[in-house]
Protein backbone atom coordinates (compact mmCIF):
# COMPACT_ATOMS: atom_id res chain seq x y z
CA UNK A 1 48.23 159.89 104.70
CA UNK A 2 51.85 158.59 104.41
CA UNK A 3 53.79 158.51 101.66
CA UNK A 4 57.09 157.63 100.03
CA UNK A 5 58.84 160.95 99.36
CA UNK A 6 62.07 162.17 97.43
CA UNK A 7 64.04 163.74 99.69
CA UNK A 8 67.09 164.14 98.15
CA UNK A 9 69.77 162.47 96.05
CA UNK A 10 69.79 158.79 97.50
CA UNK A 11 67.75 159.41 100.22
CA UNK A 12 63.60 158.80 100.60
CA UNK A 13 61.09 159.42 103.55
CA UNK A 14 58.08 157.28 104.40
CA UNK A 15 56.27 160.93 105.80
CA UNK A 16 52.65 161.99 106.92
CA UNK A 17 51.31 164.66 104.08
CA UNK A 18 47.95 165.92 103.08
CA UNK A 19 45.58 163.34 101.88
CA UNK A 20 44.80 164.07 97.95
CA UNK A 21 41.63 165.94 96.58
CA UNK A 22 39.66 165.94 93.55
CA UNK A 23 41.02 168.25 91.76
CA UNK A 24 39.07 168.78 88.67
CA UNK A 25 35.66 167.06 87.23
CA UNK A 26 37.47 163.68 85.54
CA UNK A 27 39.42 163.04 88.79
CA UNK A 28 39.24 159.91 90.69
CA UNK A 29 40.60 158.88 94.28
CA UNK A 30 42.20 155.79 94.44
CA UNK A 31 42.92 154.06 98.23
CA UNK A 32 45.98 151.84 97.13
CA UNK A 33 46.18 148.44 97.99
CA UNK A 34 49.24 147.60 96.11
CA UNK A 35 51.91 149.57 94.83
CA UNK A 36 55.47 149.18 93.25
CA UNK A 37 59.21 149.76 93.16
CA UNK A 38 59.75 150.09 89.54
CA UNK A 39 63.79 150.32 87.98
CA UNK A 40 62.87 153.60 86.45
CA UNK A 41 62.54 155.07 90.41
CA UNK A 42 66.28 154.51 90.65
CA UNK A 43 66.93 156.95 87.88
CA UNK A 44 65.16 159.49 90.33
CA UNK A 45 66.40 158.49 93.22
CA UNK A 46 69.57 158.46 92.04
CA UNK A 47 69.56 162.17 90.55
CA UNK A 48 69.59 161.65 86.81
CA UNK A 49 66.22 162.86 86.27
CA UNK A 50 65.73 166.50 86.47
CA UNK A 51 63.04 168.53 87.95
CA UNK A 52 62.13 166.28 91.21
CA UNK A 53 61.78 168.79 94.01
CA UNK A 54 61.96 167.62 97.83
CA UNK A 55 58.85 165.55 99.19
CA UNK A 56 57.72 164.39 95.76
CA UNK A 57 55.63 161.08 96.14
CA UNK A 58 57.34 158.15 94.14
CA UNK A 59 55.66 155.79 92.40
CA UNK A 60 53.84 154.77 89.41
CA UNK A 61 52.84 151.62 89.21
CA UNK A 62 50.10 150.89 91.52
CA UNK A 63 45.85 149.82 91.89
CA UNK A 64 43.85 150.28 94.32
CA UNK A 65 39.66 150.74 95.24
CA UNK A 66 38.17 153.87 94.47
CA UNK A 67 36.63 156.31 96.81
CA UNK A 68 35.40 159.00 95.23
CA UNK A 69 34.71 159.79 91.37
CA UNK A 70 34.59 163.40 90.22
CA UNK A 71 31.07 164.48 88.03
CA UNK A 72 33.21 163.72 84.61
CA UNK A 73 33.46 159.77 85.76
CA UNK A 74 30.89 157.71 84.74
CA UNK A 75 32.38 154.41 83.98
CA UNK A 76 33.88 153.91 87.57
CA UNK A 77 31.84 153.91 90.98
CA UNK A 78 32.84 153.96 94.29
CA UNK A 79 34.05 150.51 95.62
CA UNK A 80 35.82 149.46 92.02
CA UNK A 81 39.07 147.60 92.02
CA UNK A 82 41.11 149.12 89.26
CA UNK A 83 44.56 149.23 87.96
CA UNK A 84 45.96 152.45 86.99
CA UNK A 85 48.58 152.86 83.91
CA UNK A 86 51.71 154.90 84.68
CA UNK A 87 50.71 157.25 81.90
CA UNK A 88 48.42 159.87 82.16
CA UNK A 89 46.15 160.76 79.08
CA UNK A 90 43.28 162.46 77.86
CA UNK A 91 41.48 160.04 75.54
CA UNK A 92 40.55 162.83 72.90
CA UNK A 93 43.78 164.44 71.76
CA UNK A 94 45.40 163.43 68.45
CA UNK A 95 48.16 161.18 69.98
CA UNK A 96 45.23 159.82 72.23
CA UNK A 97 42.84 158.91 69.21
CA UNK A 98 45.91 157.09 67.21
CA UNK A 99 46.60 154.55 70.76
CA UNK A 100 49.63 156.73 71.68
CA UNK A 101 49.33 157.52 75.18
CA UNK A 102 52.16 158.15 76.17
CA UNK A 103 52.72 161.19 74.51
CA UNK A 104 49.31 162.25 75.13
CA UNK A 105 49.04 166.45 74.21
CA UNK A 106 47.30 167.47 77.56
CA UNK A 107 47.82 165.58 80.34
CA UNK A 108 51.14 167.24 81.22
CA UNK A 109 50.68 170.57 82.34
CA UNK A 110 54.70 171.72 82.48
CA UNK A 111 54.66 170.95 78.94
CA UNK A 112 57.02 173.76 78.16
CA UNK A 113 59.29 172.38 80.48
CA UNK A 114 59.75 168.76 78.58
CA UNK A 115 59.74 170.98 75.51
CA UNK A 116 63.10 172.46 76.17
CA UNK A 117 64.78 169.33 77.30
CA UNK A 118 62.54 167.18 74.91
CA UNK A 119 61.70 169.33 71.76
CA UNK A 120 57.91 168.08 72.68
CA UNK A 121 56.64 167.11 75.10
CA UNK A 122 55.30 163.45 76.36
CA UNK A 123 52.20 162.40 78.56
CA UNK A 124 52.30 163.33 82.61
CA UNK A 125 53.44 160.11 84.24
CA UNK A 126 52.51 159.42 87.74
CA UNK A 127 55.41 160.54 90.54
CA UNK A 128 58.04 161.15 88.13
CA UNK A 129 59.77 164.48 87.64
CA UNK A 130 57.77 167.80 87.37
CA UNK A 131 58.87 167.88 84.06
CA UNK A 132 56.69 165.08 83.42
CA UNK A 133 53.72 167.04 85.41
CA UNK A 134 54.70 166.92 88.97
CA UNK A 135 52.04 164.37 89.67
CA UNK A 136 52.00 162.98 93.08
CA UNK A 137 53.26 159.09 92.72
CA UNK A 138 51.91 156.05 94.18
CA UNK A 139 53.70 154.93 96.38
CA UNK A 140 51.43 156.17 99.04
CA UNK A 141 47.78 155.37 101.37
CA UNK A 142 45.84 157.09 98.89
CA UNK A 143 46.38 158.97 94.85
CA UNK A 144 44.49 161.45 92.89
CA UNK A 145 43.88 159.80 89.18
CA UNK A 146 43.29 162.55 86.53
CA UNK A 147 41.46 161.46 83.58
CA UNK A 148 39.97 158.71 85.48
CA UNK A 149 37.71 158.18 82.45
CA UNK A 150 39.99 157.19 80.54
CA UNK A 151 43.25 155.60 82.52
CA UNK A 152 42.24 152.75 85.04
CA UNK A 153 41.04 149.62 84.27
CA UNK A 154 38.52 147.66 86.33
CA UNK A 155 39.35 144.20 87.80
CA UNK A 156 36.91 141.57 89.14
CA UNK A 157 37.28 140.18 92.66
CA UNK A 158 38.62 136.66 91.80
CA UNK A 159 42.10 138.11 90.13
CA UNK A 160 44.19 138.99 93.03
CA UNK A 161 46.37 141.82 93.00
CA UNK A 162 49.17 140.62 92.09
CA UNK A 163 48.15 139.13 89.00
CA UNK A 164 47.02 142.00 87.98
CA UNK A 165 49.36 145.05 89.56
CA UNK A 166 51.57 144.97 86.49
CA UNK A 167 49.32 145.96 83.92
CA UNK A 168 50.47 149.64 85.30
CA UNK A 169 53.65 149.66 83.63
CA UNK A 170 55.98 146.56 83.35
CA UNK A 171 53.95 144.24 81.97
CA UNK A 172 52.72 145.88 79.05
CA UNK A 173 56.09 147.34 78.50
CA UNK A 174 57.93 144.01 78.10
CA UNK A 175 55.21 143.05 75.50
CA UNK A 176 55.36 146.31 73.67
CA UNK A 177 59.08 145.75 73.50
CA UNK A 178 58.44 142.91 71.95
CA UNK A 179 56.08 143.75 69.56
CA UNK A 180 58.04 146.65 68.26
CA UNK A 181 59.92 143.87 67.37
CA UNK A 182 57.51 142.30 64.17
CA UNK A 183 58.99 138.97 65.86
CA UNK A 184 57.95 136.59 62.47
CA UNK A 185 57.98 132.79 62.85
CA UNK A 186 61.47 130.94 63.62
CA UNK A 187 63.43 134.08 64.38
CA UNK A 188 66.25 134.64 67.18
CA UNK A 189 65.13 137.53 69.83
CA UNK A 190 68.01 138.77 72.19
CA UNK A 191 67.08 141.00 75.41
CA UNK A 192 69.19 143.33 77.00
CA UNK A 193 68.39 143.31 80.84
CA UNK A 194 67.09 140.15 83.12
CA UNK A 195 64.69 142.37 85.49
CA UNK A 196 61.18 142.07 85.60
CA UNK A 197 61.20 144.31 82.06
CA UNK A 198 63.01 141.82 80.36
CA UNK A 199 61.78 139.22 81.94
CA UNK A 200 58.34 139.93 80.67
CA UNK A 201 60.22 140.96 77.26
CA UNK A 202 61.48 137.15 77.29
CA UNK A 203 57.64 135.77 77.85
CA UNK A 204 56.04 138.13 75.58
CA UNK A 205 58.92 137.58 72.46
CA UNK A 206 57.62 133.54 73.04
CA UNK A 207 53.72 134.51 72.97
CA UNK A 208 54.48 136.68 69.72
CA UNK A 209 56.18 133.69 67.88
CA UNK A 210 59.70 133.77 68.53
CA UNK A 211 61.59 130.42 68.21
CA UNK A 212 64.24 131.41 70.34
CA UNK A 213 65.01 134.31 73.08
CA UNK A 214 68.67 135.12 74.39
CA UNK A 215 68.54 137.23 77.47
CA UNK A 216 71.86 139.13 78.62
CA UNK A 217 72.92 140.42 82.59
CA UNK A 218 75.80 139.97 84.79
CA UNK A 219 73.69 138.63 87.80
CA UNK A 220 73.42 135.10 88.01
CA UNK A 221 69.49 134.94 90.00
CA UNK A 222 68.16 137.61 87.22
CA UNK A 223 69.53 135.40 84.27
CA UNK A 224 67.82 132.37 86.36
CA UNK A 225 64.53 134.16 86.33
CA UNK A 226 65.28 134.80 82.32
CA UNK A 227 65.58 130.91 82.02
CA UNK A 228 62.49 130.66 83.73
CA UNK A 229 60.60 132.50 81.27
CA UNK A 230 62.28 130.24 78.82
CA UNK A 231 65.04 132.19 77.73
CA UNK A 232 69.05 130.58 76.97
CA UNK A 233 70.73 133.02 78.76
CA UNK A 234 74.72 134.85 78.31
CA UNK A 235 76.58 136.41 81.35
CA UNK A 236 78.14 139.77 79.44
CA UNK A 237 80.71 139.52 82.33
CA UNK A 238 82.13 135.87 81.09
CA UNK A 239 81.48 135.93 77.87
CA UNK A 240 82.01 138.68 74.87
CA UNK A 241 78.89 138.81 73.86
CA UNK A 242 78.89 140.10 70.21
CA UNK A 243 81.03 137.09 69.55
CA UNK A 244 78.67 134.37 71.40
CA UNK A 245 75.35 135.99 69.85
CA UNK A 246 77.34 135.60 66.39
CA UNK A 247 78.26 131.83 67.67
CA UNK A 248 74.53 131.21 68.35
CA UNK A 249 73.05 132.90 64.99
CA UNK A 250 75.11 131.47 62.66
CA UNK A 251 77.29 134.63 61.81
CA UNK A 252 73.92 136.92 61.37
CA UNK A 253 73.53 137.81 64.57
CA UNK A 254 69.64 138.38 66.62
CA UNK A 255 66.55 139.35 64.44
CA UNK A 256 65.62 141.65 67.01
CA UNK A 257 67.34 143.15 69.68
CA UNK A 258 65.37 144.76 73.21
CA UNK A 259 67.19 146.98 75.36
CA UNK A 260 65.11 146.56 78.68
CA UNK A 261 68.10 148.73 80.74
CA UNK A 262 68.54 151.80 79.84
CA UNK A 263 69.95 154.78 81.00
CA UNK A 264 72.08 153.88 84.10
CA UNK A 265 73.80 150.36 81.98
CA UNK A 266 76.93 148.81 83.09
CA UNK A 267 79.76 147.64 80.81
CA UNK A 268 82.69 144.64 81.37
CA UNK A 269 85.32 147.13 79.86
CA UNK A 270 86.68 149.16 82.67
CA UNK A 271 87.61 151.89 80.50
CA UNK A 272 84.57 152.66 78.56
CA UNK A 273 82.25 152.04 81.64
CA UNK A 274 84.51 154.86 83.10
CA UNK A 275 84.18 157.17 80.88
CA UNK A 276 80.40 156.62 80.65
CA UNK A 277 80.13 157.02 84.58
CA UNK A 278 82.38 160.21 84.55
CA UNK A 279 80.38 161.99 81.88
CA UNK A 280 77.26 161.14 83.44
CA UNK A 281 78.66 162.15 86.94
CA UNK A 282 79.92 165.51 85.62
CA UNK A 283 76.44 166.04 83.65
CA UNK A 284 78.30 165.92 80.18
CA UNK A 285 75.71 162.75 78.96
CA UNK A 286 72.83 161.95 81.32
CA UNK A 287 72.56 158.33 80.24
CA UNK A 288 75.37 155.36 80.16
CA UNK A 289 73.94 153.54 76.82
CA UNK A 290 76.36 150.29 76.58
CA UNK A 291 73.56 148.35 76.17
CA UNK A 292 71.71 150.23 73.70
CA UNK A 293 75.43 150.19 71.82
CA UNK A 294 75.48 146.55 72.16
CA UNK A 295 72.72 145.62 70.99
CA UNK A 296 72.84 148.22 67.65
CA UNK A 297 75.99 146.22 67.11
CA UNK A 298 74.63 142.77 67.71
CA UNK A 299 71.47 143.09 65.55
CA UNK A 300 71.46 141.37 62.05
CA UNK A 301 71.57 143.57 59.04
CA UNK A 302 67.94 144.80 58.25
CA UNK A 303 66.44 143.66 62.17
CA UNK A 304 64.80 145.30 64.40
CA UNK A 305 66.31 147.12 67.80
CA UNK A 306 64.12 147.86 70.27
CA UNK A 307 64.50 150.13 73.10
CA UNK A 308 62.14 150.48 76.35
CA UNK A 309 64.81 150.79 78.61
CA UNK A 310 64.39 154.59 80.21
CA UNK A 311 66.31 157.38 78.95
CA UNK A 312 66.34 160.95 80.31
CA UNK A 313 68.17 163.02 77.83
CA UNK A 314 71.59 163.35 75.76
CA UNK A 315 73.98 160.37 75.33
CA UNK A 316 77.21 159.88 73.79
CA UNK A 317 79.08 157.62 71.66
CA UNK A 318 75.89 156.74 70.01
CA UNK A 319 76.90 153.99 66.57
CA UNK A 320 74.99 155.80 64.43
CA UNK A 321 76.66 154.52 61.37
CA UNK A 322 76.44 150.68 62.16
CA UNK A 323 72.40 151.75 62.45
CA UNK A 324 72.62 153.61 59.04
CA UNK A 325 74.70 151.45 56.93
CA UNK A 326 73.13 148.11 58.28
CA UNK A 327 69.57 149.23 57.02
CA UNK A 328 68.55 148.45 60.93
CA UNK A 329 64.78 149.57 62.13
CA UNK A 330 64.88 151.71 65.64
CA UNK A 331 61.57 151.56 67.61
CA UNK A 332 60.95 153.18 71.18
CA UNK A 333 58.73 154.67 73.06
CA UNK A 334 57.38 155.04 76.54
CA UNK A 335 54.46 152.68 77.05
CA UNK A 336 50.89 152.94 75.87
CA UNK A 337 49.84 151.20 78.76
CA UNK A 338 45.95 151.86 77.98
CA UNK A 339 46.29 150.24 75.03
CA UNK A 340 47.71 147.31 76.25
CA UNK A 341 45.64 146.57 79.73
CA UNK A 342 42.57 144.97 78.38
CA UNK A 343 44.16 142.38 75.81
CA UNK A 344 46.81 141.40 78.49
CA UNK A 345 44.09 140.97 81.23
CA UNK A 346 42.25 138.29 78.67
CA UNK A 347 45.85 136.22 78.67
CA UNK A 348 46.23 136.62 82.14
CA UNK A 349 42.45 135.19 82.73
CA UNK A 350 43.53 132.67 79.96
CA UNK A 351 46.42 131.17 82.05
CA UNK A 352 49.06 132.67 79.40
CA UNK A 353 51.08 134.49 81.64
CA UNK A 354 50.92 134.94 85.32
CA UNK A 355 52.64 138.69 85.75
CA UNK A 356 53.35 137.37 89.97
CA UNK A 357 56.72 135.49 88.95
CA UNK A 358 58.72 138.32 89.33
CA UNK A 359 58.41 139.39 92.81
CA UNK A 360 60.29 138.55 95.04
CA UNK A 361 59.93 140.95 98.38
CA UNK A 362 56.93 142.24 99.91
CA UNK A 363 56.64 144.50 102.44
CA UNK A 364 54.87 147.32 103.97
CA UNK A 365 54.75 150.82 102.99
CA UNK A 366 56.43 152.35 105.83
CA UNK A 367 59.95 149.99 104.64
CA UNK A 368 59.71 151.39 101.18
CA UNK A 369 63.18 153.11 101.91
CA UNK A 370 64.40 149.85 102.87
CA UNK A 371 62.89 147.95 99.50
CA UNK A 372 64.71 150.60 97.71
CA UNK A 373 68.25 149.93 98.65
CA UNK A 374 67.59 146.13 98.23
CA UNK A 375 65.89 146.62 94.55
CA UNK A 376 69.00 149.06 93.89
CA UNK A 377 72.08 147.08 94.99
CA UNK A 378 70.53 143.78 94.28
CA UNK A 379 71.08 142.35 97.80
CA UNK A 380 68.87 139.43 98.69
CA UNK A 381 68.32 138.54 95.26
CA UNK A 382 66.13 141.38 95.33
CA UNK A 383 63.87 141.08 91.72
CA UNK A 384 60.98 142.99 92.41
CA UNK A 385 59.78 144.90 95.73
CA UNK A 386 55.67 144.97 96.38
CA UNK A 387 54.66 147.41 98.89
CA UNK A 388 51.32 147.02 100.48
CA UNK A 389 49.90 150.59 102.46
């Protein structure tokens, strides 16, 4: 089959490699119809992940038809749609049994690995670092889905895939940011990051109750697709943003703050985005956290921050007194997708939310490459990059 495969630092293969296999009794094989180019990727692609080994298969946000079911399946059958959550999980571990997949106790078998990077160790995710499992991604003809029992969710013919494709990931983790959030009637929600995350941050934030969303970037068509998702919107590169949020709050500042960037964050001050860039070049820190910082700083006294923005490791210059002395709340987490997928399905069926607003490319497998350096230096406008196999 082919396949989208890490290669090296900055550089990716579309290459011919063995089909997958069922592997072990709970296995599935999924042919992929549609698959993704999520902003976590770039972390790997750009090197700040550790533990991806040349000719790893990228890719974890992806559905497809299944062709074969292990003897451990019984709630899938050949020739079901489903859509398959980014991360992997049991169903009958503790983590599992309290709706926290993500950090799922046996799906990851390099759990030693995480352990020394991580202290424990989360759920396997789909094509994302052997630390993380060394599961082959999605971003290929056809994947092998362990725990199939548990993971994918079914989809009837009249949804097409892309109203559906980002249950996977994206989807659910905007509205998990936001939920982390207790977002209470009349309160002010501010989101770090106008890509798809944040984008579905700013939708969900509005179908949890929030009077008001403020969404923050530098780009000028990501902020648009903010405002279409009924955000007011603040360009960090025009405006100083602590001040304007202050302006718009009336001195208090957000409820709740999301950060939907992350590790790899850029800052309008030349010097501190320096030094962030050089320490994360030279492997001192492994993220660059100005939004996190920001938006610890922004947050009311007593609110909520909210992070679902990827982070890999150790950072630095972390305001950990402005988080202690302000009495704020700090809530993260990878996504439990599988707790998500079925409730977000019913609002997608209800007209709520359709998930397609965010893409804007599409484009066969064999350009994946190609979607990559569009999704990563934002050329074209470049939002969000569907590949079909």
């Amino acid at each position: 089959m082919r396949a989208n495969c890490w290669m090296g630092r900055d550089t990716l293969e579309v290459l011919e490699v063995p089909d997958p296999h069922i592997l072990n009794s709970r296995d599935a094989i999924v042919r992929v119809t549609s698959t993704a180019i999520c902003g976590s990727d770039l972390h790997l692609v750009g090197g700040h992940v550790p533990t991806v080994k040349k000719g790893d298969i990228l890719g974890h946000e992806f559905m497809g038809e299944v062709v074969e079911v292990g003897p451990g399946v019984s709630n899938l059958s050949v020739g079901d749609r489903v859509v398959v959550p980014f991360p992997i999980a049991c169903g009958a571990c503790f983590a599992c049994q309290a709706g926290l997949y993500s950090v799922c106790e046996n799906s990851n078998p390099n759990a030693g690995m995480a352990e020394k990077f991580m202290g424990h160790s989360p759920a396997g995710v789909f094509g994302y670092s052997h630390m993380l499992g060394g599961y082959a991604g999605g971003q290929a003809e056809y994947a092998r889905v362990p725990f199939a029992d548990v993971g994918p969710i079914k989809i009837e013919d009249d949804l097409p895939d892309e109203k559906v494709l980002f249950l996977s990931d994206i989807l659910p983790t905007g509205y998990m940011g936001a939920e982390m959030c207790d977002i209470k009637p009349g309160q002010t929600v501010a989101v770090w990051g106008a890509g798809p995350v944040g984008q579905f941050a700013v939708a969900s934030a509005y179908m949890l109750g929030a009077e008001r969303v403020i969404c923050i970037d530098r780009f000028p068509y990501r902020l648009n697709h903010a405002q279409r998702a009924g955000a007011q919107t603040l360009n960090y590169e025009e405006v100083d943003v602590l001040d304007a949020l202050r302006d718009m709050t009336g001195g208090h500042g957000p409820d709740a703050c999301i950060d939907a960037v992350g590790m790899e964050g850029h800052h309008p001050t030349p010097a501190l985005y320096a030094y962030d860039r050089v320490r994360q070049t030279t492997r001192l820190e492994t993220e660059r956290p100005s939004a996190l910082r920001e938006a610890i700083l922004s947050c009311r006294n007593g609110g909520v921050v909210s992070v679902i923005g990827e982070y890999a490791g150790m950072l630095d210059k972390f305001p950990m007194g402005s988080l202690m002395n302000r009495s704020l709340t700090l809530r993260t987490g990878q996504c439990h997708v599988q707790r998500y997928m079925k409730p977000l399905l019913e609002r997608i069926r209800r007209g709520d939310i359709d998930p397609s607003f965010v893409i804007s490319h599409r484009m066969p497998l064999r350009e994946a490459p190609h979607g990559f350096e569009l999704f990563k230096n934002r050329q074209d406008e470049c939002n969000k990059v569907v590949l079909t196999p």
